[in-house]
Protein backbone atom coordinates (compact mmCIF):
# COMPACT_ATOMS: atom_id res chain seq x y z
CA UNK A 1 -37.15 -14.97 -16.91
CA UNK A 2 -35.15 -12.25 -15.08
CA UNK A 3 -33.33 -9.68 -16.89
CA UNK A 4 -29.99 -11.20 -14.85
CA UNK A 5 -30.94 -14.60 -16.29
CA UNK A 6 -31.88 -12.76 -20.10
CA UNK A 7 -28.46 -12.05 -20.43
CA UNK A 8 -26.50 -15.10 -19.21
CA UNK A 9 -28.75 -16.97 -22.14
CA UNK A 10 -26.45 -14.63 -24.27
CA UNK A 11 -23.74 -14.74 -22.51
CA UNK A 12 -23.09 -11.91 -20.86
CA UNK A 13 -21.79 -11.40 -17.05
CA UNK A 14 -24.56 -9.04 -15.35
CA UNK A 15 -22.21 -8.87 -12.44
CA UNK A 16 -19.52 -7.87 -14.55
CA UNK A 17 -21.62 -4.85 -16.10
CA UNK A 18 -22.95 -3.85 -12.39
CA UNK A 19 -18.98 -3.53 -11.15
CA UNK A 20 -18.14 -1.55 -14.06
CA UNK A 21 -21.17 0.38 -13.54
CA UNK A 22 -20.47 1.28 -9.58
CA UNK A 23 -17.24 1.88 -10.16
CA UNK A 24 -17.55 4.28 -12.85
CA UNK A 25 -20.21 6.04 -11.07
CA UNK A 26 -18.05 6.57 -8.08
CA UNK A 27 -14.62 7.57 -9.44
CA UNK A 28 -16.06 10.09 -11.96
CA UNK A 29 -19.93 11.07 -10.33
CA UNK A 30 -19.12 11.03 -6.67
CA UNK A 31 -19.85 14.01 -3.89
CA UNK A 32 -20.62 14.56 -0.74
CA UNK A 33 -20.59 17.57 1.30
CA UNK A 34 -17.89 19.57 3.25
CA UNK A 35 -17.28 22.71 5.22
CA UNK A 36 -17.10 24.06 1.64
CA UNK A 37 -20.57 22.66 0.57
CA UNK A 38 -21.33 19.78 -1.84
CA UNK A 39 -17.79 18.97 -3.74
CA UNK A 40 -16.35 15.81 -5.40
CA UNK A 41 -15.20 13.07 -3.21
CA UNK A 42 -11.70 11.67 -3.81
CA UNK A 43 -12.15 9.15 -6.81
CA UNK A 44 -9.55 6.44 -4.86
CA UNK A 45 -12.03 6.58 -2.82
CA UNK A 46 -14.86 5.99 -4.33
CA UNK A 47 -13.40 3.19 -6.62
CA UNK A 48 -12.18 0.83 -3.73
CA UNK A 49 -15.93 0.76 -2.53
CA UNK A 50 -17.36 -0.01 -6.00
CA UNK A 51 -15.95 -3.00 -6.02
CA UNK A 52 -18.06 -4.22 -2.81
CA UNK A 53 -21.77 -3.23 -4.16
CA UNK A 54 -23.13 -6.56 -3.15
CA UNK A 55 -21.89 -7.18 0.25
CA UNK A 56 -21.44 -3.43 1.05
CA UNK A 57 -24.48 -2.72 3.33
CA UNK A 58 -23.21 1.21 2.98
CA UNK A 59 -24.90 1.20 -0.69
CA UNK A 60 -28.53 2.58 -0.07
CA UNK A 61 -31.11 1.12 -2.72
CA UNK A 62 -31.59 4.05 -4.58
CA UNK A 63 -27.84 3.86 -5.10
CA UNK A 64 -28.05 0.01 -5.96
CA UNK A 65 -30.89 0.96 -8.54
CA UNK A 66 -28.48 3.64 -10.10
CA UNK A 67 -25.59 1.40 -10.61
CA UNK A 68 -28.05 -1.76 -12.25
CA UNK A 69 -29.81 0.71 -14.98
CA UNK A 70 -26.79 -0.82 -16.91
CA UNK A 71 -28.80 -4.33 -16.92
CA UNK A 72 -31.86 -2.82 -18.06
CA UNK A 73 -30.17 -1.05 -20.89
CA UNK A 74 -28.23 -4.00 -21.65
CA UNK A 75 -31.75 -5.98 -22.03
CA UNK A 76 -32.83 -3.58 -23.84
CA UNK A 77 -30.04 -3.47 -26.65
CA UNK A 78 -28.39 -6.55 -26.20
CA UNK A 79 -27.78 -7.32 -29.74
CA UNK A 80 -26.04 -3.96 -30.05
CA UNK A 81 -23.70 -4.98 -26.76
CA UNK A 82 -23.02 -8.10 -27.87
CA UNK A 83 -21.58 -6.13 -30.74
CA UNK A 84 -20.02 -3.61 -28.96
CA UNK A 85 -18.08 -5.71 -26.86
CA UNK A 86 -16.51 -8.25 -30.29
CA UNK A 87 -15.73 -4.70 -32.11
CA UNK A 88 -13.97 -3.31 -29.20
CA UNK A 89 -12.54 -6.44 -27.33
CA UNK A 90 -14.38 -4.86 -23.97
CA UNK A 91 -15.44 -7.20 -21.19
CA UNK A 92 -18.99 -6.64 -19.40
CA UNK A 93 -16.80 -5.01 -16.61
CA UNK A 94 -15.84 -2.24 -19.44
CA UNK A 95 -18.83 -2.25 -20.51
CA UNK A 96 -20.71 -1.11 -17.02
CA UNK A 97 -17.95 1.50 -17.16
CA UNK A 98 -18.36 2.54 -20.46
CA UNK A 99 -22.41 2.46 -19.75
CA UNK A 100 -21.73 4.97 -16.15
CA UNK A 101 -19.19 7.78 -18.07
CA UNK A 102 -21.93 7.87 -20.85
CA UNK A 103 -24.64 8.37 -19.20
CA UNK A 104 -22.96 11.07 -17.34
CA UNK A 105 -21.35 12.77 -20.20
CA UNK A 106 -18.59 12.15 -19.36
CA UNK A 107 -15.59 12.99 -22.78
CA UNK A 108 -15.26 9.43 -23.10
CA UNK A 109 -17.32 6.18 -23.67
CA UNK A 110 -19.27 3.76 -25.59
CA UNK A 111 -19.49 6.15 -28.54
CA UNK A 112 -15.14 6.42 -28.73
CA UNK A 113 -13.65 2.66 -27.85
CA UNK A 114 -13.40 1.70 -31.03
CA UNK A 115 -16.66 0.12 -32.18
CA UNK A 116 -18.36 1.44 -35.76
CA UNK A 117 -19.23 5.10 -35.30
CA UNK A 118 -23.39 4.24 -35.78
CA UNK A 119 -23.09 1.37 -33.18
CA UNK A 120 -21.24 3.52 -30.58
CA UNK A 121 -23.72 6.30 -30.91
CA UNK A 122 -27.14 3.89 -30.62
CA UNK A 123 -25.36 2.49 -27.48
CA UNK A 124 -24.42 6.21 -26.27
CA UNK A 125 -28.46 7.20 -27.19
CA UNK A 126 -29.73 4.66 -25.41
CA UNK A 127 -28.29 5.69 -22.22
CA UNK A 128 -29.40 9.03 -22.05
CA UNK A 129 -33.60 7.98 -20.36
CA UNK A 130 -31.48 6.89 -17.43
CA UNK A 131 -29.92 10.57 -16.25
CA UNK A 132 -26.48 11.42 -14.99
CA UNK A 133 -26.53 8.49 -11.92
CA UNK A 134 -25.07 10.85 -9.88
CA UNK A 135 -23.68 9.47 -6.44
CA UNK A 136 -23.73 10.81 -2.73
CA UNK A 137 -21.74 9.73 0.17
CA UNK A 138 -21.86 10.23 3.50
CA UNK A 139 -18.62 10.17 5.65
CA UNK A 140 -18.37 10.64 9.66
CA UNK A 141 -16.17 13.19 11.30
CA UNK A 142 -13.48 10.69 10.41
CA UNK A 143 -14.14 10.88 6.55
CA UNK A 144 -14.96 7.39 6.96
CA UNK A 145 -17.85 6.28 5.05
CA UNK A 146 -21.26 5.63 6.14
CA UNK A 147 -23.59 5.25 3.32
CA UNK A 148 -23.34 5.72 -0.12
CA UNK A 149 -26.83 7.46 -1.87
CA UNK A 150 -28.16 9.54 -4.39
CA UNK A 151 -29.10 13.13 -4.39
């Protein structure tokens, strides 16, 4: 068994967490470089191609692998998600989010949304073996976009 198919047997969207995930990941961890160097891209942006990780042949894999660490971690403490998301009332797209502005240390996240302060910080723990997932993207002289990576 997959981990995709682990945690539809409890219930839980893996799609849902992987949208939340990219699109978290690109509003708030999202660069690419400029005249000025490497600077933040412009989170609208980066949002509207979240949303398009699986048909979007601009993600590279490495970029792909970033945004799905959410599945592994979810695997790995589903009991505590499954938690998580009937304390806070938080879908698995929330979740993903949640998951991405952790992991990046962000000032928000799974450890303030409302769930029991112990629960939100094993969740928050948990994420930190999987590193910032920051994102890179690549635009033409346009500032059209032609890949989305990693550093």
């Amino acid at each position: 068994m997959n981990n995709h198919e682990t945690l539809r047997e409890y219930g839980i969207d893996s799609a849902g967490l992987i949208e939340g995930s990219a699109c978290a990941s690109l509003w708030a961890n999202c660069y690419t470089d400029t005249e000025e160097g490497i600077t933040d891209l412009d989170s609208s942006t980066c949002e509207a191609l979240g949303f398009q990780i699986d048909a979007n042949e601009l993600w590279s894999e490495e970029a792909r692998a970033i945004v799905s660490d959410v599945i592994q971690w979810a695997v790995d403490n589903v009991a505590d998600v499954l938690l998580y998301m009937k304390q806070t009332n938080r879908d698995e797209n929330h979740v993903g989010h949640d998951f991405a502005l952790t992991r990046a240390g962000h000032l928000t996240g799974l450890w303030d949304r409302g769930a029991d302060h112990d629960l939100g910080d094993r969740l928050s723990v948990a994420t930190k073996p999987y590193g910032p997932g920051d994102l890179f993207v690549t635009l033409d002289d346009d500032g059209d976009v032609t890949e989305i990576g990693t550093f």
